[in-house]
Protein backbone atom coordinates (compact mmCIF):
# COMPACT_ATOMS: atom_id res chain seq x y z
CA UNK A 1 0.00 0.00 0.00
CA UNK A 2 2.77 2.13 1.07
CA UNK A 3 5.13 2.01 -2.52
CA UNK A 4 1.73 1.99 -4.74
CA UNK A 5 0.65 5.31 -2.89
CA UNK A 6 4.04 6.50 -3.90
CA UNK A 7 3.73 5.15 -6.93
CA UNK A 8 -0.04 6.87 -7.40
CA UNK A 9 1.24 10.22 -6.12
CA UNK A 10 4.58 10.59 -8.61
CA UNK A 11 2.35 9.83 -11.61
CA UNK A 12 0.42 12.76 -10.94
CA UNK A 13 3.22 15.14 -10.15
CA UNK A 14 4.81 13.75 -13.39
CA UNK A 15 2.06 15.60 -14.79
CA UNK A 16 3.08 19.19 -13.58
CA UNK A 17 6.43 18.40 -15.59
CA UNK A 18 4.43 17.39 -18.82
CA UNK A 19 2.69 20.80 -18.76
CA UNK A 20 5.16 22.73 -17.66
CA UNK A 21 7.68 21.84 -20.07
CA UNK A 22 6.61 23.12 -23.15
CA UNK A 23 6.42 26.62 -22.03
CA UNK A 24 9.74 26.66 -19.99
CA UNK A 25 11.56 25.25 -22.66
CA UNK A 26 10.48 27.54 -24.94
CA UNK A 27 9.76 30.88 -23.09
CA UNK A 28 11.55 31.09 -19.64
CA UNK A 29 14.18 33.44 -19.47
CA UNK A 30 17.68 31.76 -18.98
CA UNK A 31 18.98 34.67 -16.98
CA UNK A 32 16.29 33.10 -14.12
CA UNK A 33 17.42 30.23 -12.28
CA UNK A 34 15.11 27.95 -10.29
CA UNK A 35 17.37 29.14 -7.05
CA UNK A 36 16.36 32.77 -7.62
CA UNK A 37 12.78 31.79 -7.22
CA UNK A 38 13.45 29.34 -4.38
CA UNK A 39 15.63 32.48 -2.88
CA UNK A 40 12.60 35.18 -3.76
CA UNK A 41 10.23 32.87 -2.20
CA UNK A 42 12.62 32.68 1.27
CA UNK A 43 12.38 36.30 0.99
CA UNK A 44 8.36 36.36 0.34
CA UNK A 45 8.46 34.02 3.66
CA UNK A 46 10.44 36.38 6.12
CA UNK A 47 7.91 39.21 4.82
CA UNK A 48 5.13 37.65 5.62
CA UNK A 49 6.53 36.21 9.40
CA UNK A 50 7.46 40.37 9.34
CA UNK A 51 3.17 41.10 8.57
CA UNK A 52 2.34 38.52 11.39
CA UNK A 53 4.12 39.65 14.29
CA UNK A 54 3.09 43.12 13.36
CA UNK A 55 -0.85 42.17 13.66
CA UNK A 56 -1.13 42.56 9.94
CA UNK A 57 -4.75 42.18 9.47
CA UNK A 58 -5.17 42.90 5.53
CA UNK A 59 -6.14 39.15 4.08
CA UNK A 60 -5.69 40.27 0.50
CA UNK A 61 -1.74 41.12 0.93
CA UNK A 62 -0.87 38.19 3.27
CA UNK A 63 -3.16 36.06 0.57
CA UNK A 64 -1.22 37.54 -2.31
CA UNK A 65 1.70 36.78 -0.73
CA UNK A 66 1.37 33.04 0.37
CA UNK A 67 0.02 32.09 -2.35
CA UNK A 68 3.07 33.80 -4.69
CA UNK A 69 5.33 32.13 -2.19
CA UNK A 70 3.69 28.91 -2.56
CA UNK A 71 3.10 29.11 -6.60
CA UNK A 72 7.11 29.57 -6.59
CA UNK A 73 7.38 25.99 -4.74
CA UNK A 74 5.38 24.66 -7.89
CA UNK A 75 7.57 25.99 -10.40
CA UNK A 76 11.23 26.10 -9.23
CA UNK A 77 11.69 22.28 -9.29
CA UNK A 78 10.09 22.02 -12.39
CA UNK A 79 12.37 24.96 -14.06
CA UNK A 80 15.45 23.05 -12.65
CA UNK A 81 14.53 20.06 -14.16
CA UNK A 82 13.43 21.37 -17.53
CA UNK A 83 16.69 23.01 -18.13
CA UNK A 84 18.63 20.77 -16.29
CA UNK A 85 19.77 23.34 -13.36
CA UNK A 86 19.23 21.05 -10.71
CA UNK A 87 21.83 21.32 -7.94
CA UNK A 88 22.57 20.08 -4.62
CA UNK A 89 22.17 23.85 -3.13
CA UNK A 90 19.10 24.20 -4.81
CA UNK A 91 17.51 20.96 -2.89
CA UNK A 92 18.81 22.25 0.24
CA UNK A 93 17.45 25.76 -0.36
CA UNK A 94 13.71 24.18 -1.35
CA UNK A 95 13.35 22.21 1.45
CA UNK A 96 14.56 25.24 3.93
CA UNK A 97 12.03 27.63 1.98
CA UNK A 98 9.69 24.99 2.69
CA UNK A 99 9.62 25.11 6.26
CA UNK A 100 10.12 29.22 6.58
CA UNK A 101 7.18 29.92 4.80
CA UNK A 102 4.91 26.75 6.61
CA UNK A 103 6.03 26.82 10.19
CA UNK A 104 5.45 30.59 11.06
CA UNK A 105 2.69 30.47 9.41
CA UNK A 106 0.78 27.88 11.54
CA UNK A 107 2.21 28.91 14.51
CA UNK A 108 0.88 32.23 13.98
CA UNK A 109 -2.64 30.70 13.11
CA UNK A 110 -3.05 27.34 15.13
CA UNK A 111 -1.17 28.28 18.50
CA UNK A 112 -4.02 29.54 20.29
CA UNK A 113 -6.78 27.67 19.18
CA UNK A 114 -5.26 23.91 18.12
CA UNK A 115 -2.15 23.81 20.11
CA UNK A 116 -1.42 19.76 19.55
CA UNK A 117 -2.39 19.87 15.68
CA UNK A 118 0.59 22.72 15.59
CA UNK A 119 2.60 20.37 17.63
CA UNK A 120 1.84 17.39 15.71
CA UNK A 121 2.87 19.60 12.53
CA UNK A 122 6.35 21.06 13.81
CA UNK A 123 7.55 17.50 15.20
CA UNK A 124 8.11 15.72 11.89
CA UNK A 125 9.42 19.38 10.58
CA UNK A 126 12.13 19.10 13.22
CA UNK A 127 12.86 15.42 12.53
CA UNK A 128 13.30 16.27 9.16
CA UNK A 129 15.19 19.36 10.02
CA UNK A 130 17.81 16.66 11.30
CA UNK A 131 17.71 14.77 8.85
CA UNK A 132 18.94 17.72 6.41
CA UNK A 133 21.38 18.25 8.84
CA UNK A 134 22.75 14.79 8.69
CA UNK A 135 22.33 14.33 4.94
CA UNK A 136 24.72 17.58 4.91
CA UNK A 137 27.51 16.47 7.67
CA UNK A 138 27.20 12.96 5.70
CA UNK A 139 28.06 14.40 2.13
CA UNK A 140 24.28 12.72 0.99
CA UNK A 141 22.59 14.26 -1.97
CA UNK A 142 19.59 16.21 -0.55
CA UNK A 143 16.32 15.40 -2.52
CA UNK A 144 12.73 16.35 -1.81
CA UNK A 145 10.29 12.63 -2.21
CA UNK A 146 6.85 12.76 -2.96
CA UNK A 147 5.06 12.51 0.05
CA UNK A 148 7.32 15.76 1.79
CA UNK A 149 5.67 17.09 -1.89
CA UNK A 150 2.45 16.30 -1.58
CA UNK A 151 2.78 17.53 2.41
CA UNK A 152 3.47 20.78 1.08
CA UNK A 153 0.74 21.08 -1.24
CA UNK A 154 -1.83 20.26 0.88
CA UNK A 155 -0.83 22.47 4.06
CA UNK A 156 -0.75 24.96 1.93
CA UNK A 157 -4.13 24.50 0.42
CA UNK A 158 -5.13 24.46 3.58
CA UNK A 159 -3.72 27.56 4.93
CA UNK A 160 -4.96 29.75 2.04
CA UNK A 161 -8.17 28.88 2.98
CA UNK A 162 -7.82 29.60 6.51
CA UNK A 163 -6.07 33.22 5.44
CA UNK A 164 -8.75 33.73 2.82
CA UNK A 165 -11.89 32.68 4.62
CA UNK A 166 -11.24 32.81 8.59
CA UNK A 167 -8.33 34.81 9.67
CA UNK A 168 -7.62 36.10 12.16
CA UNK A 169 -10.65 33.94 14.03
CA UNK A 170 -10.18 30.05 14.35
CA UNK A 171 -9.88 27.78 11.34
CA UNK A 172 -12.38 26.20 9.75
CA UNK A 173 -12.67 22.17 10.46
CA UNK A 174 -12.62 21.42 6.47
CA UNK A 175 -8.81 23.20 7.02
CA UNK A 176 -8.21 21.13 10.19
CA UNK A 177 -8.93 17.92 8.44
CA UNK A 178 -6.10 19.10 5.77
CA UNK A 179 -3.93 19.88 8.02
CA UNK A 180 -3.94 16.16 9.84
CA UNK A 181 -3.38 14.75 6.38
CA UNK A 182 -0.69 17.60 5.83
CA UNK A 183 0.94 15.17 9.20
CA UNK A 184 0.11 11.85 8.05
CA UNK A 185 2.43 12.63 4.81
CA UNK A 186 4.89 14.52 7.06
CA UNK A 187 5.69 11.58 8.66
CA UNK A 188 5.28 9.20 5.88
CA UNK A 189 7.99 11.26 4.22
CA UNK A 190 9.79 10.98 6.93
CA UNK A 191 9.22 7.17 6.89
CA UNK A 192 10.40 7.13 3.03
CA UNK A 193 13.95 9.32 4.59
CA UNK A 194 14.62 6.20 6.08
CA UNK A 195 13.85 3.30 4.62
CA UNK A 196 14.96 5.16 0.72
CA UNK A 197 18.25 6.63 2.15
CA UNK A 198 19.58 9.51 -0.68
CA UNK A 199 23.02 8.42 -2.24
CA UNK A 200 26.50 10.15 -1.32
CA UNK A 201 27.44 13.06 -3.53
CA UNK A 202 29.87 12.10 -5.79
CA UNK A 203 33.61 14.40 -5.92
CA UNK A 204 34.04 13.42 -9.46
């Protein structure tokens, strides 16, 4: 059950690549590598931590600007592949972009109202934090799998709707459900970490 939901879930992110392609190859300008839009969304992140602990209370800007931030997660990996720019810095620098723009996010929306769904969202964040600090000391090749993928997409489904529709009052159970399958993949990508360990990075 476990390798055919992998299985299940890569076939459909294949499809991103398939209709992506076309235009990247053909349109995107070469002077824009996928790390300046994994950087620009880092940068997107830190604004929007900056809005929250300010009490920002506009939804359309701190919409605008997840959802930028999150858009760029959908289109630097695809850019890297498509014109073959992936890099061992760029993995690293998706995965950290990952967790600046999720984690202050819900612990500026759940900590108050759904402390242990918060907690049961940072603890696989920080295991994998470890992880990608081990992979590093090791001299592994860093790579994102498609359950810490699908993770991502769906947390952040999930907290566009709770920006869009219910901040700054409590979220709305539909999100809440998201969220705890935004944990079950957390830790199932952790899971795959493990048991799929990423290669050593070659000197040659």
């Amino acid at each position: 059950m476990f390798f055919e939901l992998k299985s299940f879930l890569e076939k459909i992110d294949g499809l991103r690549d398939k209709m992506l392609f076309p235009f990247i190859k053909k349109y995107w300008p070469r002077w824009i590598l996928p790390n300046h839009l994994t950087i620009l969304r880092i940068i997107l992140a830190i604004l929007l931590i900056y809005l929250f602990l300010n009490d920002f209370q506009s939804r359309l800007w701190l919409i605008i600007i997840f959802l930028v931030a999150s858009l760029l997660d959908l289109f630097d990996g695809s850019v890297a592949r498509a014109l073959n720019e992936k890099t061992h810095l760029g993995a690293f620098l998706d995965i950290l972009a990952d967790k600046i723009l999720i984690l202050p996010v819900a612990i500026f929306i759940l900590i108050e109202s759904h402390f242990w769904l918060l907690f049961y969202l940072i603890l696989p964040e920080l295991l994998s934090g470890l992880v990608l600090i081990y992979y590093k000391a090791a001299k592994r090749v860093i790579q994102a799998n498609i359950f810490g993928k699908t993770k991502m997409v769906i947390e952040c489904v999930a907290f566009a709707l709770i920006i869009l529709f219910n901040f700054p009052d409590s979220p709305s159970q539909f999100s809440i459900i998201l969220l705890y399958f935004g944990v079950l993949f957390a830790f199932l990508n952790l899971i795959l970490n493990f048991i799929s360990p990423s290669p050593k990075i070659r000197n040659d």
